[in-house]
PDB file of N, CA and C in Angstrom:
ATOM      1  N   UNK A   1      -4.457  15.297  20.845  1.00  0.00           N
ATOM      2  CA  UNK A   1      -5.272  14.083  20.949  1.00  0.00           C
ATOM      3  C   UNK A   1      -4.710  13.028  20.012  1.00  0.00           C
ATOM      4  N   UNK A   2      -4.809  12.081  20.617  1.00  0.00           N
ATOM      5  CA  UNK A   2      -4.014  10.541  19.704  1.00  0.00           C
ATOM      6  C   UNK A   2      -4.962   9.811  20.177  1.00  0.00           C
ATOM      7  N   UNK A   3      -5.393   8.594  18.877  1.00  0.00           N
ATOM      8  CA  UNK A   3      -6.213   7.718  19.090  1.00  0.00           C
ATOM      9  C   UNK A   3      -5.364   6.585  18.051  1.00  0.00           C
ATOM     10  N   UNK A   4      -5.611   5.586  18.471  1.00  0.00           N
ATOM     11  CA  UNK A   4      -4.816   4.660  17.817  1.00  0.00           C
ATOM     12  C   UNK A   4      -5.194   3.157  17.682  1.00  0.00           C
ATOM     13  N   UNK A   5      -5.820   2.737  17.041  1.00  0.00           N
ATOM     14  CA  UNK A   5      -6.388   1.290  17.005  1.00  0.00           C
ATOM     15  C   UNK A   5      -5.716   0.621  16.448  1.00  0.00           C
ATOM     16  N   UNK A   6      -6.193  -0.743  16.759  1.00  0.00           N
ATOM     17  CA  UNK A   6      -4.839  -1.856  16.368  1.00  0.00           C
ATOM     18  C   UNK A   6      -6.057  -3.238  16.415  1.00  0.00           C
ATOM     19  N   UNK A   7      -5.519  -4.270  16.274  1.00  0.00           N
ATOM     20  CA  UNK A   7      -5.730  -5.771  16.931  1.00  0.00           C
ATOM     21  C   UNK A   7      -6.893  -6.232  15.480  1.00  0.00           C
ATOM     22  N   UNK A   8      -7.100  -5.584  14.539  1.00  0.00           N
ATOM     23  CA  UNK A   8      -7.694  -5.932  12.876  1.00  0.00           C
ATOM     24  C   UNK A   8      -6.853  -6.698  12.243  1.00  0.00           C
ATOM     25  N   UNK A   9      -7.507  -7.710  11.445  1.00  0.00           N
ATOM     26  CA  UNK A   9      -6.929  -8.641  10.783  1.00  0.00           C
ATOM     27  C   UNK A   9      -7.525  -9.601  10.053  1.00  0.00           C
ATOM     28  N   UNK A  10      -7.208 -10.565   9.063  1.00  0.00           N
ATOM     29  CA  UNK A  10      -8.488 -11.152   8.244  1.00  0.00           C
ATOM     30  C   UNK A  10      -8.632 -12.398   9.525  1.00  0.00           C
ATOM     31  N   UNK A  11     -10.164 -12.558   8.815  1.00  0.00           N
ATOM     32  CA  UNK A  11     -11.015 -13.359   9.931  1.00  0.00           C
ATOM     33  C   UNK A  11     -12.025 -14.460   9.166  1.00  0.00           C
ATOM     34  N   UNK A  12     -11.908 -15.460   9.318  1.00  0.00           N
ATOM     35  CA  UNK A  12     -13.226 -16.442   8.523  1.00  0.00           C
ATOM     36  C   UNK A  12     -14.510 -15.945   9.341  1.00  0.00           C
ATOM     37  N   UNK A  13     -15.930 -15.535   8.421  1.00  0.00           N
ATOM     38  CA  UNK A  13     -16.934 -16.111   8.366  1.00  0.00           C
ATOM     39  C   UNK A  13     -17.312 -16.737  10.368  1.00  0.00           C
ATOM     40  N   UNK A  14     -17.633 -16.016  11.444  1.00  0.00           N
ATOM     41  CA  UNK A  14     -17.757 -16.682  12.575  1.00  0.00           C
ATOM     42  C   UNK A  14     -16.567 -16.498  13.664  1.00  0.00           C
ATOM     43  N   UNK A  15     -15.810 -15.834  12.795  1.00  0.00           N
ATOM     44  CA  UNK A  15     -14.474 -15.955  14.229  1.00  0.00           C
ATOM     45  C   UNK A  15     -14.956 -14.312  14.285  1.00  0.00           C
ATOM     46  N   UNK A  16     -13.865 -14.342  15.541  1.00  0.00           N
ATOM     47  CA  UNK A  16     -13.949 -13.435  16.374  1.00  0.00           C
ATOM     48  C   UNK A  16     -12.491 -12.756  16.408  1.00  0.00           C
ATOM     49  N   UNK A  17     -12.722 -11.344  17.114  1.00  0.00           N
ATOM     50  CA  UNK A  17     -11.710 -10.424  17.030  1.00  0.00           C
ATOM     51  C   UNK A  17     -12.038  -9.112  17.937  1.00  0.00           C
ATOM     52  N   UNK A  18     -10.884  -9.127  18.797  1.00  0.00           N
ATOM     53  CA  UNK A  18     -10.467  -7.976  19.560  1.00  0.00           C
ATOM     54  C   UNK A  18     -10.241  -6.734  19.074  1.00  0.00           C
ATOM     55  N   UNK A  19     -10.609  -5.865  18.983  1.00  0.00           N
ATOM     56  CA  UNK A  19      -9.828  -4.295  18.705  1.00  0.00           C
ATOM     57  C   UNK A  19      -9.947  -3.483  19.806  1.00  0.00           C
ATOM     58  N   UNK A  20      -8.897  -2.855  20.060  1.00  0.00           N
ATOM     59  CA  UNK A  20      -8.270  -1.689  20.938  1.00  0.00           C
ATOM     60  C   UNK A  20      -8.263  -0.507  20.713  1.00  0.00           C
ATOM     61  N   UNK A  21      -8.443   0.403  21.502  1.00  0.00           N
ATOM     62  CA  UNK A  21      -8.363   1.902  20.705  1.00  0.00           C
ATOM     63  C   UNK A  21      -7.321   2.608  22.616  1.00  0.00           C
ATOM     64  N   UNK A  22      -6.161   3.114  21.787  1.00  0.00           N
ATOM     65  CA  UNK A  22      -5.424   3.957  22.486  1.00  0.00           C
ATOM     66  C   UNK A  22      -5.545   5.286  22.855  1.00  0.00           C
ATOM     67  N   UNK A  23      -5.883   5.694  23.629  1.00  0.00           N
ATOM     68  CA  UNK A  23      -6.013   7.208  23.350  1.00  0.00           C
ATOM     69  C   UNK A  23      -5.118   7.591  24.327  1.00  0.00           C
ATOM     70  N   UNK A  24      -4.710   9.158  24.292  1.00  0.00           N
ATOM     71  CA  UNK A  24      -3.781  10.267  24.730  1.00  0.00           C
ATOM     72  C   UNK A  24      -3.992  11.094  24.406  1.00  0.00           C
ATOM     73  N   UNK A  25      -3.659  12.509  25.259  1.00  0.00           N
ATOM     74  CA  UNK A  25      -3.672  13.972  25.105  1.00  0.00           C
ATOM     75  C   UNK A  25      -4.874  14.399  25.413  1.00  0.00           C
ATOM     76  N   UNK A  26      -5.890  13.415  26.397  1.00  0.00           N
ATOM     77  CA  UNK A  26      -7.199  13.915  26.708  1.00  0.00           C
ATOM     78  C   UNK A  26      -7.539  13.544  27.497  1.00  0.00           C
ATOM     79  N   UNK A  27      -8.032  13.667  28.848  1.00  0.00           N
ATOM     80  CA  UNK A  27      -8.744  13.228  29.773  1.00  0.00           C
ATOM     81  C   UNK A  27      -9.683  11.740  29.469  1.00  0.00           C
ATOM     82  N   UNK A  28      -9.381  10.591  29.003  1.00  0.00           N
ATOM     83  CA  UNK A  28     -10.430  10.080  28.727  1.00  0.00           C
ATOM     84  C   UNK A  28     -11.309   9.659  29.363  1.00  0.00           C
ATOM     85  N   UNK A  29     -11.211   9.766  30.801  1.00  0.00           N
ATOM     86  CA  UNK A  29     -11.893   9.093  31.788  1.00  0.00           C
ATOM     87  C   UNK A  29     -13.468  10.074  31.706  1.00  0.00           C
ATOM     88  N   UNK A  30     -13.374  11.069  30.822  1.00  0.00           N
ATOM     89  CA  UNK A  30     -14.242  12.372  31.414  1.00  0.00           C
ATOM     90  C   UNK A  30     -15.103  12.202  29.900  1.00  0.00           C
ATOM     91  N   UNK A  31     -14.813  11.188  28.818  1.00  0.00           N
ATOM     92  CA  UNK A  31     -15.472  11.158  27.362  1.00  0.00           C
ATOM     93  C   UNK A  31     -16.177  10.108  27.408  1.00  0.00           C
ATOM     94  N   UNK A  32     -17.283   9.666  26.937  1.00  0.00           N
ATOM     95  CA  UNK A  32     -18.086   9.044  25.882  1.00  0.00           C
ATOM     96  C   UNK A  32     -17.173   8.649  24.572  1.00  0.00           C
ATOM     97  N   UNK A  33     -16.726   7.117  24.249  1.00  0.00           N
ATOM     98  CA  UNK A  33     -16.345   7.023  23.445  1.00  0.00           C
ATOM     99  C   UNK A  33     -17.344   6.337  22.190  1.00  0.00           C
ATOM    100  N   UNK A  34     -16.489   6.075  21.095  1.00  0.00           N
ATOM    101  CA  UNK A  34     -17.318   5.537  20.255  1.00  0.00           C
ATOM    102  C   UNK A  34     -16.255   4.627  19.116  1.00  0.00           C
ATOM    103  N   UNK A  35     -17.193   3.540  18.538  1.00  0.00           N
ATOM    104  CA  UNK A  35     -16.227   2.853  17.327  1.00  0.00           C
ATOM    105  C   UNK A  35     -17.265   3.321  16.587  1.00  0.00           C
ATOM    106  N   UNK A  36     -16.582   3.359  14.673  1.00  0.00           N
ATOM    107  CA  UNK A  36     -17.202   3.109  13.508  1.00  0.00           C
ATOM    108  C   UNK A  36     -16.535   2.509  13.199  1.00  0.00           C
ATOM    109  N   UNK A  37     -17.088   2.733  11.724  1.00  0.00           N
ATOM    110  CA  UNK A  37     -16.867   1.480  10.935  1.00  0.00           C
ATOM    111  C   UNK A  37     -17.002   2.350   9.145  1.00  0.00           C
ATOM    112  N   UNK A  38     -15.988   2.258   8.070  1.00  0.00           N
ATOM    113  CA  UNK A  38     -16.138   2.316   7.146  1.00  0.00           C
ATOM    114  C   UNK A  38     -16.107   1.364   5.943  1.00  0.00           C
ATOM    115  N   UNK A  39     -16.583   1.256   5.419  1.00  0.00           N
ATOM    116  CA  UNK A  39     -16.724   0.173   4.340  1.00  0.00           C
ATOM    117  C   UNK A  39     -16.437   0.267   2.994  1.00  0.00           C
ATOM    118  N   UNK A  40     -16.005  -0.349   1.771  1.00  0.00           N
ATOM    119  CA  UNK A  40     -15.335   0.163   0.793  1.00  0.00           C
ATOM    120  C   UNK A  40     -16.655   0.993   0.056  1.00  0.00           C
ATOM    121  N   UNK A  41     -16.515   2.061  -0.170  1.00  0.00           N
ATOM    122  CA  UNK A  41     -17.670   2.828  -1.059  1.00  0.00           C
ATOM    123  C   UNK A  41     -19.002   3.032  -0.558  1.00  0.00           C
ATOM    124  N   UNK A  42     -18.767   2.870   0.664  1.00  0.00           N
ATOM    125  CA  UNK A  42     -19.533   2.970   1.958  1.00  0.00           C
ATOM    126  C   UNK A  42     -19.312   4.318   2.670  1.00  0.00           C
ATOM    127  N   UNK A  43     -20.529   5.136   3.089  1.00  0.00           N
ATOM    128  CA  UNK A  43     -20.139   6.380   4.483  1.00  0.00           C
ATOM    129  C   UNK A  43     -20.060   5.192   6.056  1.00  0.00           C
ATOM    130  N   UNK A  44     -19.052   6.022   6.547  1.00  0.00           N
ATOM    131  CA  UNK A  44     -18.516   5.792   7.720  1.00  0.00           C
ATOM    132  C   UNK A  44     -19.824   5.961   8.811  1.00  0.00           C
ATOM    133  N   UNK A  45     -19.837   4.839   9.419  1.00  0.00           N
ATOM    134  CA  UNK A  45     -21.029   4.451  10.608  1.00  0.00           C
ATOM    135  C   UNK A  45     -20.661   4.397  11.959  1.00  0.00           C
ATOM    136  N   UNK A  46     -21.758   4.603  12.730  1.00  0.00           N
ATOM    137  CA  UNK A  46     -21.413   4.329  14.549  1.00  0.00           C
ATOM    138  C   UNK A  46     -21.680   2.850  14.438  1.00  0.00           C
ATOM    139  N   UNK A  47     -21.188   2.084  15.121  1.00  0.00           N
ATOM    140  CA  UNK A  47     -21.008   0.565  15.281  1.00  0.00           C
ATOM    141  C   UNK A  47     -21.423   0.548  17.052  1.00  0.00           C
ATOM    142  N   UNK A  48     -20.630   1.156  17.679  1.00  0.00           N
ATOM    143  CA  UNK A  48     -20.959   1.092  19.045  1.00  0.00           C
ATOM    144  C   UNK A  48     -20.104   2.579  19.818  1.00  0.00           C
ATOM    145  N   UNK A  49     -21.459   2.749  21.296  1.00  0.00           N
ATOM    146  CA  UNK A  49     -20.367   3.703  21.652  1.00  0.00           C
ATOM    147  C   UNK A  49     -20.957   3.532  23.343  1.00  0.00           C
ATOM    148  N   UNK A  50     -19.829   3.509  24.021  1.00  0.00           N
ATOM    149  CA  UNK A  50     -20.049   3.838  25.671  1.00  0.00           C
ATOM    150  C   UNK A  50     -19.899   5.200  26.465  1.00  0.00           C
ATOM    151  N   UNK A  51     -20.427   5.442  27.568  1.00  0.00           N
ATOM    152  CA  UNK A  51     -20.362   6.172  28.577  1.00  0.00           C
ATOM    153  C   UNK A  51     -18.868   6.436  29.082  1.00  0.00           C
ATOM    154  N   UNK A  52     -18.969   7.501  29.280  1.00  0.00           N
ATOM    155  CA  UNK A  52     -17.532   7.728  30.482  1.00  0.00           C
ATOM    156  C   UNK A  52     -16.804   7.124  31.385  1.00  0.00           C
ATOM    157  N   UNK A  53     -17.738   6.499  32.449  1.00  0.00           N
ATOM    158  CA  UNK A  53     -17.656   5.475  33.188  1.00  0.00           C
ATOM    159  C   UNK A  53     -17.983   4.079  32.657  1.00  0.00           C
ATOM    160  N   UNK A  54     -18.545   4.219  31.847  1.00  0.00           N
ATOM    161  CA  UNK A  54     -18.748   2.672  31.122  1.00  0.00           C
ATOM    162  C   UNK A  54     -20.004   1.987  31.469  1.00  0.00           C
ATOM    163  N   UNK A  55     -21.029   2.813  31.964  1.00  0.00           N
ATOM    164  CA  UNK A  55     -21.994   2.114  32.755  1.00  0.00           C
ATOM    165  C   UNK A  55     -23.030   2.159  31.259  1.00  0.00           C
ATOM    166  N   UNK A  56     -23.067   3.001  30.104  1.00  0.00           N
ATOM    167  CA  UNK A  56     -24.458   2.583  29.403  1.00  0.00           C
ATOM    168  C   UNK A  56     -23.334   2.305  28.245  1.00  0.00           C
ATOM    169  N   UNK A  57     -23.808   1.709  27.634  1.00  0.00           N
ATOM    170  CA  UNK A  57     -23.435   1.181  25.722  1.00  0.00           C
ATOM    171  C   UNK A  57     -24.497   1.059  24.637  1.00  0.00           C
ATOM    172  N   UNK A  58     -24.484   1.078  23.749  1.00  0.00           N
ATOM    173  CA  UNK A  58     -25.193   1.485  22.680  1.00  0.00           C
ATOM    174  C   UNK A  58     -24.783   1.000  21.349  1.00  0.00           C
ATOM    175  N   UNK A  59     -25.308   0.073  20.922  1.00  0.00           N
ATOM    176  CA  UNK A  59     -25.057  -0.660  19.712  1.00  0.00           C
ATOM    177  C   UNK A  59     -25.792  -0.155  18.507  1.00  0.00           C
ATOM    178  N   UNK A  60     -25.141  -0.387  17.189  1.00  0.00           N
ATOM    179  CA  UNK A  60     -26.012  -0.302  16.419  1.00  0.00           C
ATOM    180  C   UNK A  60     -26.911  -1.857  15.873  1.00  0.00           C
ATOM    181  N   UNK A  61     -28.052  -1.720  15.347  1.00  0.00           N
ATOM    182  CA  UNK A  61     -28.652  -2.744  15.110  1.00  0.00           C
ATOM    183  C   UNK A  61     -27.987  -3.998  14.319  1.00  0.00           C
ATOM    184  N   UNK A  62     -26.916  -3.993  13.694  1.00  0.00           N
ATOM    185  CA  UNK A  62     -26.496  -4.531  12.977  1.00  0.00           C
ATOM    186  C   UNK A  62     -25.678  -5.367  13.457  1.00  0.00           C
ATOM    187  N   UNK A  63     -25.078  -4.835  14.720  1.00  0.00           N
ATOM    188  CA  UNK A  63     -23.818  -5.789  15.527  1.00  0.00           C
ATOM    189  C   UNK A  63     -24.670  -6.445  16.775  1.00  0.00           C
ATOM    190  N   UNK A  64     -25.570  -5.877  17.245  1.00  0.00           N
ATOM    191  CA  UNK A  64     -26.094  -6.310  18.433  1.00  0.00           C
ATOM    192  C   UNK A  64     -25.826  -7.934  18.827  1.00  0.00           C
ATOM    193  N   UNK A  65     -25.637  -8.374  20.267  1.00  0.00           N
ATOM    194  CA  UNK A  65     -25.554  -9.430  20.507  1.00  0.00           C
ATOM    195  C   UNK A  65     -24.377 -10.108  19.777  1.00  0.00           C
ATOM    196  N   UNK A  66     -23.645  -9.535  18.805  1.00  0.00           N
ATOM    197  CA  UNK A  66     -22.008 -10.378  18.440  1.00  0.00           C
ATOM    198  C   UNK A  66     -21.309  -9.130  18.541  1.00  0.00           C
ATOM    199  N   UNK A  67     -21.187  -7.886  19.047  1.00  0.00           N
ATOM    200  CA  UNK A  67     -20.032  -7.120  19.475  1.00  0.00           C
ATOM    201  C   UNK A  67     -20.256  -6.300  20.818  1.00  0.00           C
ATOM    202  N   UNK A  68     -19.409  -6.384  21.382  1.00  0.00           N
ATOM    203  CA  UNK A  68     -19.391  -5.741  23.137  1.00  0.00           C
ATOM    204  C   UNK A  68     -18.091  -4.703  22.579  1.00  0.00           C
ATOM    205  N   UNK A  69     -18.823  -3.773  23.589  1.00  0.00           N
ATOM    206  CA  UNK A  69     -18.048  -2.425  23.564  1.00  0.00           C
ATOM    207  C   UNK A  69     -17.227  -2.147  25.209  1.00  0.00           C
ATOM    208  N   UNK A  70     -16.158  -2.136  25.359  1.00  0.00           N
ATOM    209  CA  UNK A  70     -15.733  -2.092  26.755  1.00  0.00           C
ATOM    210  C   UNK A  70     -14.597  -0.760  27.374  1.00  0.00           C
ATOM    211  N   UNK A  71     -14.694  -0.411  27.859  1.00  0.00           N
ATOM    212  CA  UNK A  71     -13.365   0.206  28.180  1.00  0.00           C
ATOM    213  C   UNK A  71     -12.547  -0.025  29.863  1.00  0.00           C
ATOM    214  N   UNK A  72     -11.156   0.337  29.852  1.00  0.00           N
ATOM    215  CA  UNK A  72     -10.453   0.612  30.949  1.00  0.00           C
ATOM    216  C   UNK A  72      -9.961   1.627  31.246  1.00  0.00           C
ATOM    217  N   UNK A  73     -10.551   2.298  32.156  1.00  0.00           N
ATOM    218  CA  UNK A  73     -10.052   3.857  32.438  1.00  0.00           C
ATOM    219  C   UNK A  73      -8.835   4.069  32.975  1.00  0.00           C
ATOM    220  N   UNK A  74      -8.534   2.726  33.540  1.00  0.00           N
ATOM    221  CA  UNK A  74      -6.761   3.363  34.091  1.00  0.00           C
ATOM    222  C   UNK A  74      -5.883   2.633  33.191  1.00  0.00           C
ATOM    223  N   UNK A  75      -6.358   2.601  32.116  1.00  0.00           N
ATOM    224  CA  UNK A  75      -5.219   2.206  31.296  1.00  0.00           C
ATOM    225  C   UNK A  75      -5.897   2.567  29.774  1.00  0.00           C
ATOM    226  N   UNK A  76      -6.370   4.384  29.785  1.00  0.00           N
ATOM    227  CA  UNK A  76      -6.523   4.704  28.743  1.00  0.00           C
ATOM    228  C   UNK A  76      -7.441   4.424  27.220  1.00  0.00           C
ATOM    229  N   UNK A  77      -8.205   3.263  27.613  1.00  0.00           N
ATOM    230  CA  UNK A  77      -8.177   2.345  26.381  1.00  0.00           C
ATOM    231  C   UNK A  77      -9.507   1.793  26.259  1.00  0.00           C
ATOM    232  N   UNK A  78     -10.039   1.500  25.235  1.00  0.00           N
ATOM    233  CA  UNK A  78     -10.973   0.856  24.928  1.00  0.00           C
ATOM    234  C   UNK A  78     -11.071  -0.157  24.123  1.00  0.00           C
ATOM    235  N   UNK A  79     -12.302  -0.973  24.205  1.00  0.00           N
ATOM    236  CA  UNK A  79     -12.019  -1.994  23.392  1.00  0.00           C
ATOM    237  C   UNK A  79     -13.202  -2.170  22.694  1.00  0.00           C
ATOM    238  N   UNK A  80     -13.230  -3.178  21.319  1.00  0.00           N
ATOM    239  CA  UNK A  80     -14.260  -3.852  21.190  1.00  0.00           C
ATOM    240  C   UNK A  80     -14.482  -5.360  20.687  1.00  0.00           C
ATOM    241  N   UNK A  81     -14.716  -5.772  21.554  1.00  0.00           N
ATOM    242  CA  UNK A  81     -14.770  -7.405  21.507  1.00  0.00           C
ATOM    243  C   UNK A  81     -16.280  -8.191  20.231  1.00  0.00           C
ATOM    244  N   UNK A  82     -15.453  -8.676  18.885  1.00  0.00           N
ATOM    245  CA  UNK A  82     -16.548  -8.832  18.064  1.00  0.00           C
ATOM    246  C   UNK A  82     -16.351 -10.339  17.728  1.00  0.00           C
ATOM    247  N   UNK A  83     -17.539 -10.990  17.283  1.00  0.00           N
ATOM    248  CA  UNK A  83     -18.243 -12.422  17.806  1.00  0.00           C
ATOM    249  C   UNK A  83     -18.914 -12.850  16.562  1.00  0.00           C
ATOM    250  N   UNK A  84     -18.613 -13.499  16.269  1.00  0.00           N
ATOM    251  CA  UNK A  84     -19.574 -14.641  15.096  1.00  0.00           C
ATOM    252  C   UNK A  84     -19.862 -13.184  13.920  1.00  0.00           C
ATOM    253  N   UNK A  85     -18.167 -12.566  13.415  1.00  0.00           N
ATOM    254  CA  UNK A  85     -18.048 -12.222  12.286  1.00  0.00           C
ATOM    255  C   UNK A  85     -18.997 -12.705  11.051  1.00  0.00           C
ATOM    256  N   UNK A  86     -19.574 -11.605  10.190  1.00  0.00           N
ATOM    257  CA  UNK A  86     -19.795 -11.574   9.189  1.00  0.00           C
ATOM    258  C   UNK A  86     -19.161 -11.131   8.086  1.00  0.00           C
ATOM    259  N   UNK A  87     -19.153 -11.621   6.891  1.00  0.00           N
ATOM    260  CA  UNK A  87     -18.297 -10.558   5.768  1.00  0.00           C
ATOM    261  C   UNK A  87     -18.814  -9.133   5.623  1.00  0.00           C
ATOM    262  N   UNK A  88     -20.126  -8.740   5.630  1.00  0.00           N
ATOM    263  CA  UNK A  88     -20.120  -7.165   5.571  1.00  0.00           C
ATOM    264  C   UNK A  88     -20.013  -6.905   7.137  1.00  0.00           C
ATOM    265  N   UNK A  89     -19.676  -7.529   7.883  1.00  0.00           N
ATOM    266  CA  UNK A  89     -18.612  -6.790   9.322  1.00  0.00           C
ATOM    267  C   UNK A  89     -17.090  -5.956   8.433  1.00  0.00           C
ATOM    268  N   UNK A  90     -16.878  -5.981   7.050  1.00  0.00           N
ATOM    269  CA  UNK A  90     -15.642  -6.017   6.717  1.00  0.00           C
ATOM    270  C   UNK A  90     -15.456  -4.335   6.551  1.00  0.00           C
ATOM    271  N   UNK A  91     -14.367  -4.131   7.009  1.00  0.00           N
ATOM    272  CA  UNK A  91     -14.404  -2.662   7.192  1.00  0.00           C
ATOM    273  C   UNK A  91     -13.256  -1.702   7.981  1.00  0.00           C
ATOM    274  N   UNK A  92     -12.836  -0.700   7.854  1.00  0.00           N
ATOM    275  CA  UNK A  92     -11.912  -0.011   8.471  1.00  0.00           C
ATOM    276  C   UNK A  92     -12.391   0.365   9.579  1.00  0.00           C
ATOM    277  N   UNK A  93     -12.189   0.154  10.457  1.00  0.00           N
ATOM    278  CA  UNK A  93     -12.713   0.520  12.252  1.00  0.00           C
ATOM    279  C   UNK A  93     -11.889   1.272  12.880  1.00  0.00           C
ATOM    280  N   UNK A  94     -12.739   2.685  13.580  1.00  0.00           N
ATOM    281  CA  UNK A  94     -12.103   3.804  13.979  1.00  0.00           C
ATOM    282  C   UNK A  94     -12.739   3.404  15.426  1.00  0.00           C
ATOM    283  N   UNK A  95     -11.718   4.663  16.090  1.00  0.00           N
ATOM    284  CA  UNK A  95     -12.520   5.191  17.443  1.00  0.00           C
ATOM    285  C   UNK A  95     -12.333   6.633  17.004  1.00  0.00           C
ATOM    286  N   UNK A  96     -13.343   6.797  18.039  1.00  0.00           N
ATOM    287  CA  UNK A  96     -13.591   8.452  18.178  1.00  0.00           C
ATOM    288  C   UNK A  96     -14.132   8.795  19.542  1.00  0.00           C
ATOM    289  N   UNK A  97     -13.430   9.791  20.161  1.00  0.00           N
ATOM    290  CA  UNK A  97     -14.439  10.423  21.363  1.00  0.00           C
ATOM    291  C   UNK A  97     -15.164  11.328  21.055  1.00  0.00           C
ATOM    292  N   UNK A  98     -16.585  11.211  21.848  1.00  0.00           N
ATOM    293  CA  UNK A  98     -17.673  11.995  21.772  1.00  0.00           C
ATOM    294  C   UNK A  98     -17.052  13.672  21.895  1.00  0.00           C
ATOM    295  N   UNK A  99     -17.353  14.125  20.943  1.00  0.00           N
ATOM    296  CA  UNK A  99     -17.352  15.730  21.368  1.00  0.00           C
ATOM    297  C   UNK A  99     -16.198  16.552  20.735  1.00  0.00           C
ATOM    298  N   UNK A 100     -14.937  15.051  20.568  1.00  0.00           N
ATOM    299  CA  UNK A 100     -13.373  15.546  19.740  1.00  0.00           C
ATOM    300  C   UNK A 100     -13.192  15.017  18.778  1.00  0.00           C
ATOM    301  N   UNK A 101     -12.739  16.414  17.468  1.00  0.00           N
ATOM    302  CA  UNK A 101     -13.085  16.383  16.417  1.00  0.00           C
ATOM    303  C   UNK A 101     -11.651  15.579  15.766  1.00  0.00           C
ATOM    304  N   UNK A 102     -11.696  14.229  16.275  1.00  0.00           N
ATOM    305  CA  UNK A 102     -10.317  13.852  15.810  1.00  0.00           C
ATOM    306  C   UNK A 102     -10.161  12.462  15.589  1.00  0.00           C
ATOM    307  N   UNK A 103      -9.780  11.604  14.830  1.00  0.00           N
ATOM    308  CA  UNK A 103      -9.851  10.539  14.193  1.00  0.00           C
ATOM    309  C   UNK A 103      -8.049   9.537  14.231  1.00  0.00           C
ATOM    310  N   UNK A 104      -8.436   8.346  14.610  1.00  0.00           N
ATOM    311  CA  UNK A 104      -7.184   7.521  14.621  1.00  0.00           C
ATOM    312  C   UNK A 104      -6.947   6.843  13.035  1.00  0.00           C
ATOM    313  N   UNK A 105      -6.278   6.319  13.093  1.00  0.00           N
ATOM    314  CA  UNK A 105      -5.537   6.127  11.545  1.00  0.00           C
ATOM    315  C   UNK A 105      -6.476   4.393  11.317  1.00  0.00           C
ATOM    316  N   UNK A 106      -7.220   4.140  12.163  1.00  0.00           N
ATOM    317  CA  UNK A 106      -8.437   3.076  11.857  1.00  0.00           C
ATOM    318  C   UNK A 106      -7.277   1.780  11.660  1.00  0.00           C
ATOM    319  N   UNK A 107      -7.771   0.538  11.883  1.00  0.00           N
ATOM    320  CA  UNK A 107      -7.744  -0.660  11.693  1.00  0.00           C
ATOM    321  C   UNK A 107      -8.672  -1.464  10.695  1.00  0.00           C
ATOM    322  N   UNK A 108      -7.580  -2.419   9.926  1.00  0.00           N
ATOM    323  CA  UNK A 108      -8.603  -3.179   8.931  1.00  0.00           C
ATOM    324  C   UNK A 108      -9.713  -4.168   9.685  1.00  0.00           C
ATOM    325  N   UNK A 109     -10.509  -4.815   9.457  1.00  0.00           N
ATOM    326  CA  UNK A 109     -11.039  -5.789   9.537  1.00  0.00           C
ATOM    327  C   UNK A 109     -11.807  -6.508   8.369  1.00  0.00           C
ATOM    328  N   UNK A 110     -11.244  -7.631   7.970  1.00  0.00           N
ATOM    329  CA  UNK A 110     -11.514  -8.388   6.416  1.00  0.00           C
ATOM    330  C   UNK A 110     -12.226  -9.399   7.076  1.00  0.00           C
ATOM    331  N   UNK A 111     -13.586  -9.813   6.823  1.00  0.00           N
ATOM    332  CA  UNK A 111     -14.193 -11.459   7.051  1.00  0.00           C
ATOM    333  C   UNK A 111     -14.372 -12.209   5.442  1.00  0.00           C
ATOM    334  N   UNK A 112     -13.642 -13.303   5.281  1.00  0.00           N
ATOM    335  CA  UNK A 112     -13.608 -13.872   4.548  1.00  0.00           C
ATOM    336  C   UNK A 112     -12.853 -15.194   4.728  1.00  0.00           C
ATOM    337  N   UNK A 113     -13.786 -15.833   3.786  1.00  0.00           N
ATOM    338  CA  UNK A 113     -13.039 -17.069   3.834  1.00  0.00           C
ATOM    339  C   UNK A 113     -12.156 -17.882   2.747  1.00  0.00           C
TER     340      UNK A 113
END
């Protein structure tokens, strides 16, 4: 299993930012995925997570209404599309699939101005 996120980067206060999560070595079409989120001196959180097919999503209270959770099944991948950044949005952002006990090497995300 390989998971691999990317598309983190510093961000002012309101902007917005794409992240991707790659996966391989697993059926993903057949998982429930999920993003967190770790924070400096912080435990690691669910931020958002979708269905297999992509039909339900599930936010946590904190992002609601400024982050969408998406995926593409024929091209492996998921995304999460985040919106009118905050600074404690600031944080190392993973994916994970539901059920596999296995972790990608996470992406930064810094909001600051």
């Amino acid at each position: 299993v390989q998971l691999v996120e990317s598309g983190g980067g510093l961000v002012q206060p309101g902007g917005s930012l794409r992240l991707s999560c790659a996966a391989s070595g697993f059926t993903f079409s057949r998982y429930g995925m999920n993003w967190y989120r770790q924070a400096p001196g912080k435990e690691r959180e669910l931020v958002a997570g979708i269905s297999s097919v992509g039909g339900i999503s599930n936010y946590a209270d904190s992002v609601k209404g400024r982050f969408t959770i998406s995926r593409d099944n024929s091209k492996d991948t998921m995304y999460l599309q985040m919106n009118n950044l905050r600074p404690e949005d600031t944080a190392v952002y993973y994916c994970k699939a539901s059920g596999i006990a296995s972790w990608g090497q996470g992406t930064q995300v810094t909001v600051s101005s």
